[in-house]
C-alpha atoms as a PDB file:
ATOM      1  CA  UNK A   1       0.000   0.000   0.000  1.00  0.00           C
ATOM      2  CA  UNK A   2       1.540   3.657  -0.919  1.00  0.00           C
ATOM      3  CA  UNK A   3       1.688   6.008   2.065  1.00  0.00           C
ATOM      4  CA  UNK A   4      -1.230   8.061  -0.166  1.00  0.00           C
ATOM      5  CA  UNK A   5      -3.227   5.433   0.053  1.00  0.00           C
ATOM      6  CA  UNK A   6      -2.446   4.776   3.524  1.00  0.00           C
ATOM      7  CA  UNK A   7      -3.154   7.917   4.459  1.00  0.00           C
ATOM      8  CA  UNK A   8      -6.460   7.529   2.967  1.00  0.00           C
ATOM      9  CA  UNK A   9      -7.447   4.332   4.634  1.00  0.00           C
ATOM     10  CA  UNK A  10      -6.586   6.481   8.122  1.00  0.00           C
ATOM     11  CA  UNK A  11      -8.738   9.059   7.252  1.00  0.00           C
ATOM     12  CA  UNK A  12     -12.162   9.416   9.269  1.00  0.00           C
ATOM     13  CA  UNK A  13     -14.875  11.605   8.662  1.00  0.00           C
ATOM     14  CA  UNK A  14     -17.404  13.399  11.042  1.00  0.00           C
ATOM     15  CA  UNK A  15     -16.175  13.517  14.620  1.00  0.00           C
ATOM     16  CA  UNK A  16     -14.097  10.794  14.266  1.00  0.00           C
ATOM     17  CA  UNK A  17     -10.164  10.750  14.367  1.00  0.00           C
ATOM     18  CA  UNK A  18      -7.152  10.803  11.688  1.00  0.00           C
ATOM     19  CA  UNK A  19      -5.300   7.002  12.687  1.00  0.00           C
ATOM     20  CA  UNK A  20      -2.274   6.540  13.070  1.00  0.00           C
ATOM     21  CA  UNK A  21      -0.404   3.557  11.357  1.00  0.00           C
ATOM     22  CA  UNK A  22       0.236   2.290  15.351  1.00  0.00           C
ATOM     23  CA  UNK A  23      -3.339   2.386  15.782  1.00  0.00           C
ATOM     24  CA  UNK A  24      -4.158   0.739  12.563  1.00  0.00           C
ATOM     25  CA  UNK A  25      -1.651  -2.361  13.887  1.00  0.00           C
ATOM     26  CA  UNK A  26      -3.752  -2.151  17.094  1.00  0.00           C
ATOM     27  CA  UNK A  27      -6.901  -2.396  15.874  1.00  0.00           C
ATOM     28  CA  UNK A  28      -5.643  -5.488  13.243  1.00  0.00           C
ATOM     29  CA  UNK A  29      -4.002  -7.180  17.062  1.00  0.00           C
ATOM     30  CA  UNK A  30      -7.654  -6.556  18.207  1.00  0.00           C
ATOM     31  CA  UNK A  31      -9.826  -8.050  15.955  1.00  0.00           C
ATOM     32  CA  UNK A  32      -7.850 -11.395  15.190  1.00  0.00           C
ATOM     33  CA  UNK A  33      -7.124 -11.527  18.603  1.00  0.00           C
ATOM     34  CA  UNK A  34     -10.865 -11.532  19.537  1.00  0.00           C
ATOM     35  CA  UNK A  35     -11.013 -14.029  16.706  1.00  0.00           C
ATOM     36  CA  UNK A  36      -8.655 -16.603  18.591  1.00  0.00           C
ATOM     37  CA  UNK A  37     -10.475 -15.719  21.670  1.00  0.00           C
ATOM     38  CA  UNK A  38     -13.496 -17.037  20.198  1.00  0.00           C
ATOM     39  CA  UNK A  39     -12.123 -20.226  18.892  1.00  0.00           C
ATOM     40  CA  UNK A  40     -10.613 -20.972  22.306  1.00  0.00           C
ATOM     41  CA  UNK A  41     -14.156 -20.524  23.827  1.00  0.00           C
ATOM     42  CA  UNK A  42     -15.803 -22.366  21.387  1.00  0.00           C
ATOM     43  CA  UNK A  43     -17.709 -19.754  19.637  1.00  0.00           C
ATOM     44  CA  UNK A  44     -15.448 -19.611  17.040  1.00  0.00           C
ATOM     45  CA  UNK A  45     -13.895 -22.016  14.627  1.00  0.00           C
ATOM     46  CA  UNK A  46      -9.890 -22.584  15.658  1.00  0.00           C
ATOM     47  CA  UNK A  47      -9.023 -22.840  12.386  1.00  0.00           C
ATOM     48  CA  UNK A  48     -10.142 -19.532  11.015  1.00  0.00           C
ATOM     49  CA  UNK A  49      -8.772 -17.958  13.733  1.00  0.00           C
ATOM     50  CA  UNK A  50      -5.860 -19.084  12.794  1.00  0.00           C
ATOM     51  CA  UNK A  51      -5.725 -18.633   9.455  1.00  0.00           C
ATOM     52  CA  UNK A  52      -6.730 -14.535  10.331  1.00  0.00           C
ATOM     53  CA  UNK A  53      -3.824 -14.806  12.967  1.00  0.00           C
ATOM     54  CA  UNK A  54      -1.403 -15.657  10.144  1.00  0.00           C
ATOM     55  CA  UNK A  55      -2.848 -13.475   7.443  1.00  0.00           C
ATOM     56  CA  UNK A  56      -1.526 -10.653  10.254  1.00  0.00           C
ATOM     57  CA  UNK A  57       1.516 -11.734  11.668  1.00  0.00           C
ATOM     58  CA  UNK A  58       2.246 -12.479   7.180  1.00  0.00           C
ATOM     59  CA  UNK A  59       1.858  -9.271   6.591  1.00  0.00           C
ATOM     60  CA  UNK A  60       4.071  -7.806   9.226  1.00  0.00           C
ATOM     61  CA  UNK A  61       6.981 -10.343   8.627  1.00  0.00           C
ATOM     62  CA  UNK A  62       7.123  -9.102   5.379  1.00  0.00           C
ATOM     63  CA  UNK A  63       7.388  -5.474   6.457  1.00  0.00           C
ATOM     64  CA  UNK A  64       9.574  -6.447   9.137  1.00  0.00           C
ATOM     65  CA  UNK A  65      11.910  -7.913   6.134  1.00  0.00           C
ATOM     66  CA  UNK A  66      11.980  -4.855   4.181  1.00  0.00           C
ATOM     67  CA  UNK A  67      15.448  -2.953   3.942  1.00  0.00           C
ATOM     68  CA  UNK A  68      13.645   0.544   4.460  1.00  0.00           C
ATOM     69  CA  UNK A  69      11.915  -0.938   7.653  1.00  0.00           C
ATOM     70  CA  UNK A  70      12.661   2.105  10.473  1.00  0.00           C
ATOM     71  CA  UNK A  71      12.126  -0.294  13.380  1.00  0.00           C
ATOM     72  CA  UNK A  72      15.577  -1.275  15.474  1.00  0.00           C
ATOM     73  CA  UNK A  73      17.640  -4.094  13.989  1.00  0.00           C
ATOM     74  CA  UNK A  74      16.800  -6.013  17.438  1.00  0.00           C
ATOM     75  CA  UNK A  75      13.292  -5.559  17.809  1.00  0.00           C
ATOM     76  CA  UNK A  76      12.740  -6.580  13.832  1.00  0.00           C
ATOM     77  CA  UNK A  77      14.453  -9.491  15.063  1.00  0.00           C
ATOM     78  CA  UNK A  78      12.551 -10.304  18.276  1.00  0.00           C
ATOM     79  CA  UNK A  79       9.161  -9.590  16.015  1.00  0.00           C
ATOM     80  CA  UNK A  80      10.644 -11.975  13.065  1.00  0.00           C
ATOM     81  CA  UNK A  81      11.099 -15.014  15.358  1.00  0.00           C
ATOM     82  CA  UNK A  82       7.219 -14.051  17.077  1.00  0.00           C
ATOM     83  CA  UNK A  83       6.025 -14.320  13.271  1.00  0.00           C
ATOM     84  CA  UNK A  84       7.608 -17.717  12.919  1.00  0.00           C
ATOM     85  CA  UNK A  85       6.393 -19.146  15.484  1.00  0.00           C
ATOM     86  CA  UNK A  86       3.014 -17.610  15.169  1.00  0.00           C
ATOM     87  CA  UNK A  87       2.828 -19.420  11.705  1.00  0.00           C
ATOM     88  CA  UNK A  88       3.919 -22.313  13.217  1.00  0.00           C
ATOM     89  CA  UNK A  89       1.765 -22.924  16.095  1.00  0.00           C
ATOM     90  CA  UNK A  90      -1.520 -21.799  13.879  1.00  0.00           C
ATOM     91  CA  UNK A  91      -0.280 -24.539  11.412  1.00  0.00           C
ATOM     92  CA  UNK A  92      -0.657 -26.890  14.374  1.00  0.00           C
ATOM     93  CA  UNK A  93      -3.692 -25.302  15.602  1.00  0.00           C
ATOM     94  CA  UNK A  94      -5.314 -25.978  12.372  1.00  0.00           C
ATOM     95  CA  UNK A  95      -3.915 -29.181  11.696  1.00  0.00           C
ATOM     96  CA  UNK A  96      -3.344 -30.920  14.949  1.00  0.00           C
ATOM     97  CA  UNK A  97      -6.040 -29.343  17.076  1.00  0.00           C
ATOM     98  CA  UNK A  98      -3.231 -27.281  19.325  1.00  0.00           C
ATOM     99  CA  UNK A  99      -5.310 -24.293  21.405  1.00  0.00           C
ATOM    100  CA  UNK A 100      -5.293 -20.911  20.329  1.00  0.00           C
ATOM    101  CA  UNK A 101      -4.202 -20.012  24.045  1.00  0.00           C
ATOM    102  CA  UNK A 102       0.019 -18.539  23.025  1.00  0.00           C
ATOM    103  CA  UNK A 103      -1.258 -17.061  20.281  1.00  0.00           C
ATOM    104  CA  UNK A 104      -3.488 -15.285  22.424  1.00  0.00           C
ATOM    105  CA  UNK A 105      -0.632 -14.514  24.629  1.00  0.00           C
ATOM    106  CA  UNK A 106       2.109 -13.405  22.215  1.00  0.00           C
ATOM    107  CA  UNK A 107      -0.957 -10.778  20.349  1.00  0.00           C
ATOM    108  CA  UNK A 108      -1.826  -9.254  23.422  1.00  0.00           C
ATOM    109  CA  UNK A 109       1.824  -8.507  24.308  1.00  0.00           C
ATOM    110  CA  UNK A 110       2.433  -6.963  21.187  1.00  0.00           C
ATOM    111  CA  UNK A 111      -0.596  -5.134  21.584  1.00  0.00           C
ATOM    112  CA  UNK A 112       0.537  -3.618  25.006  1.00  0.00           C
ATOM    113  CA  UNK A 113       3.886  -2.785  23.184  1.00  0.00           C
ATOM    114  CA  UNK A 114       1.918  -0.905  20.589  1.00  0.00           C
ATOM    115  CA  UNK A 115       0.044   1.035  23.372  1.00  0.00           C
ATOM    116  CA  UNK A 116       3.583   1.701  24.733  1.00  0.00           C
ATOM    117  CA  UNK A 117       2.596  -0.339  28.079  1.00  0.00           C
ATOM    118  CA  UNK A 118       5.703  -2.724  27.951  1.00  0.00           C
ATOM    119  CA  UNK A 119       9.752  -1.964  26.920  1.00  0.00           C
ATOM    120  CA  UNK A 120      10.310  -2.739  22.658  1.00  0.00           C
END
């Protein structure tokens, strides 16, 4: 997506807010991690959870990998290894029947590192 049309998708009208790209990545935590929440609940099937949960964490290993990527060499790093085994575990949780529960776990610590709540 080019920052124009990023900065279209942000836009709200009325009262609402401009977003920022932080609380775009939020909001995308959110919702799939709702999703997962679901499954593990039973309202909710596992394996679309999990195939939503890697449809995100795709994405953002694939911005992580990008040269131009402004994030510290460190933290690209610690996220990388999070998206691998992300795709892993949803592979088994669609698969082998594995819970939803650390992918649960690992979104809502990113999320509190998005709301700057924990150390990058």
């Amino acid at each position: 997506m080019t920052a124009h049309q990023t900065g279209l998708a942000a836009r709200r009208f009325g009262s609402e807010q401009v977003r920022t790209a932080r609380g775009m990545e939020y909001d995308a935590f959110s919702r799939v991690t709702r999703q997962l929440q679901h499954a593990l609940s039973g309202q909710a099937s596992p394996a679309v959870a999990a195939g939503a949960n890697a449809q995100l964490w795709t994405i953002l290993a694939s911005d992580l990998a990008e040269e131009d990527n402004a994030l510290p060499a460190e933290l690209r790093a610690g996220l990388l290894s999070l998206a691998i085994f992300s795709l892993r575990h949803g592979r088994a949780v669609m698969t082998q029947g594995a819970s939803p529960q650390p992918l649960i776990d690992i979104n809502l610590h990113v999320m509190k590192g998005l709301r700057g709540e924990v150390a990058a």
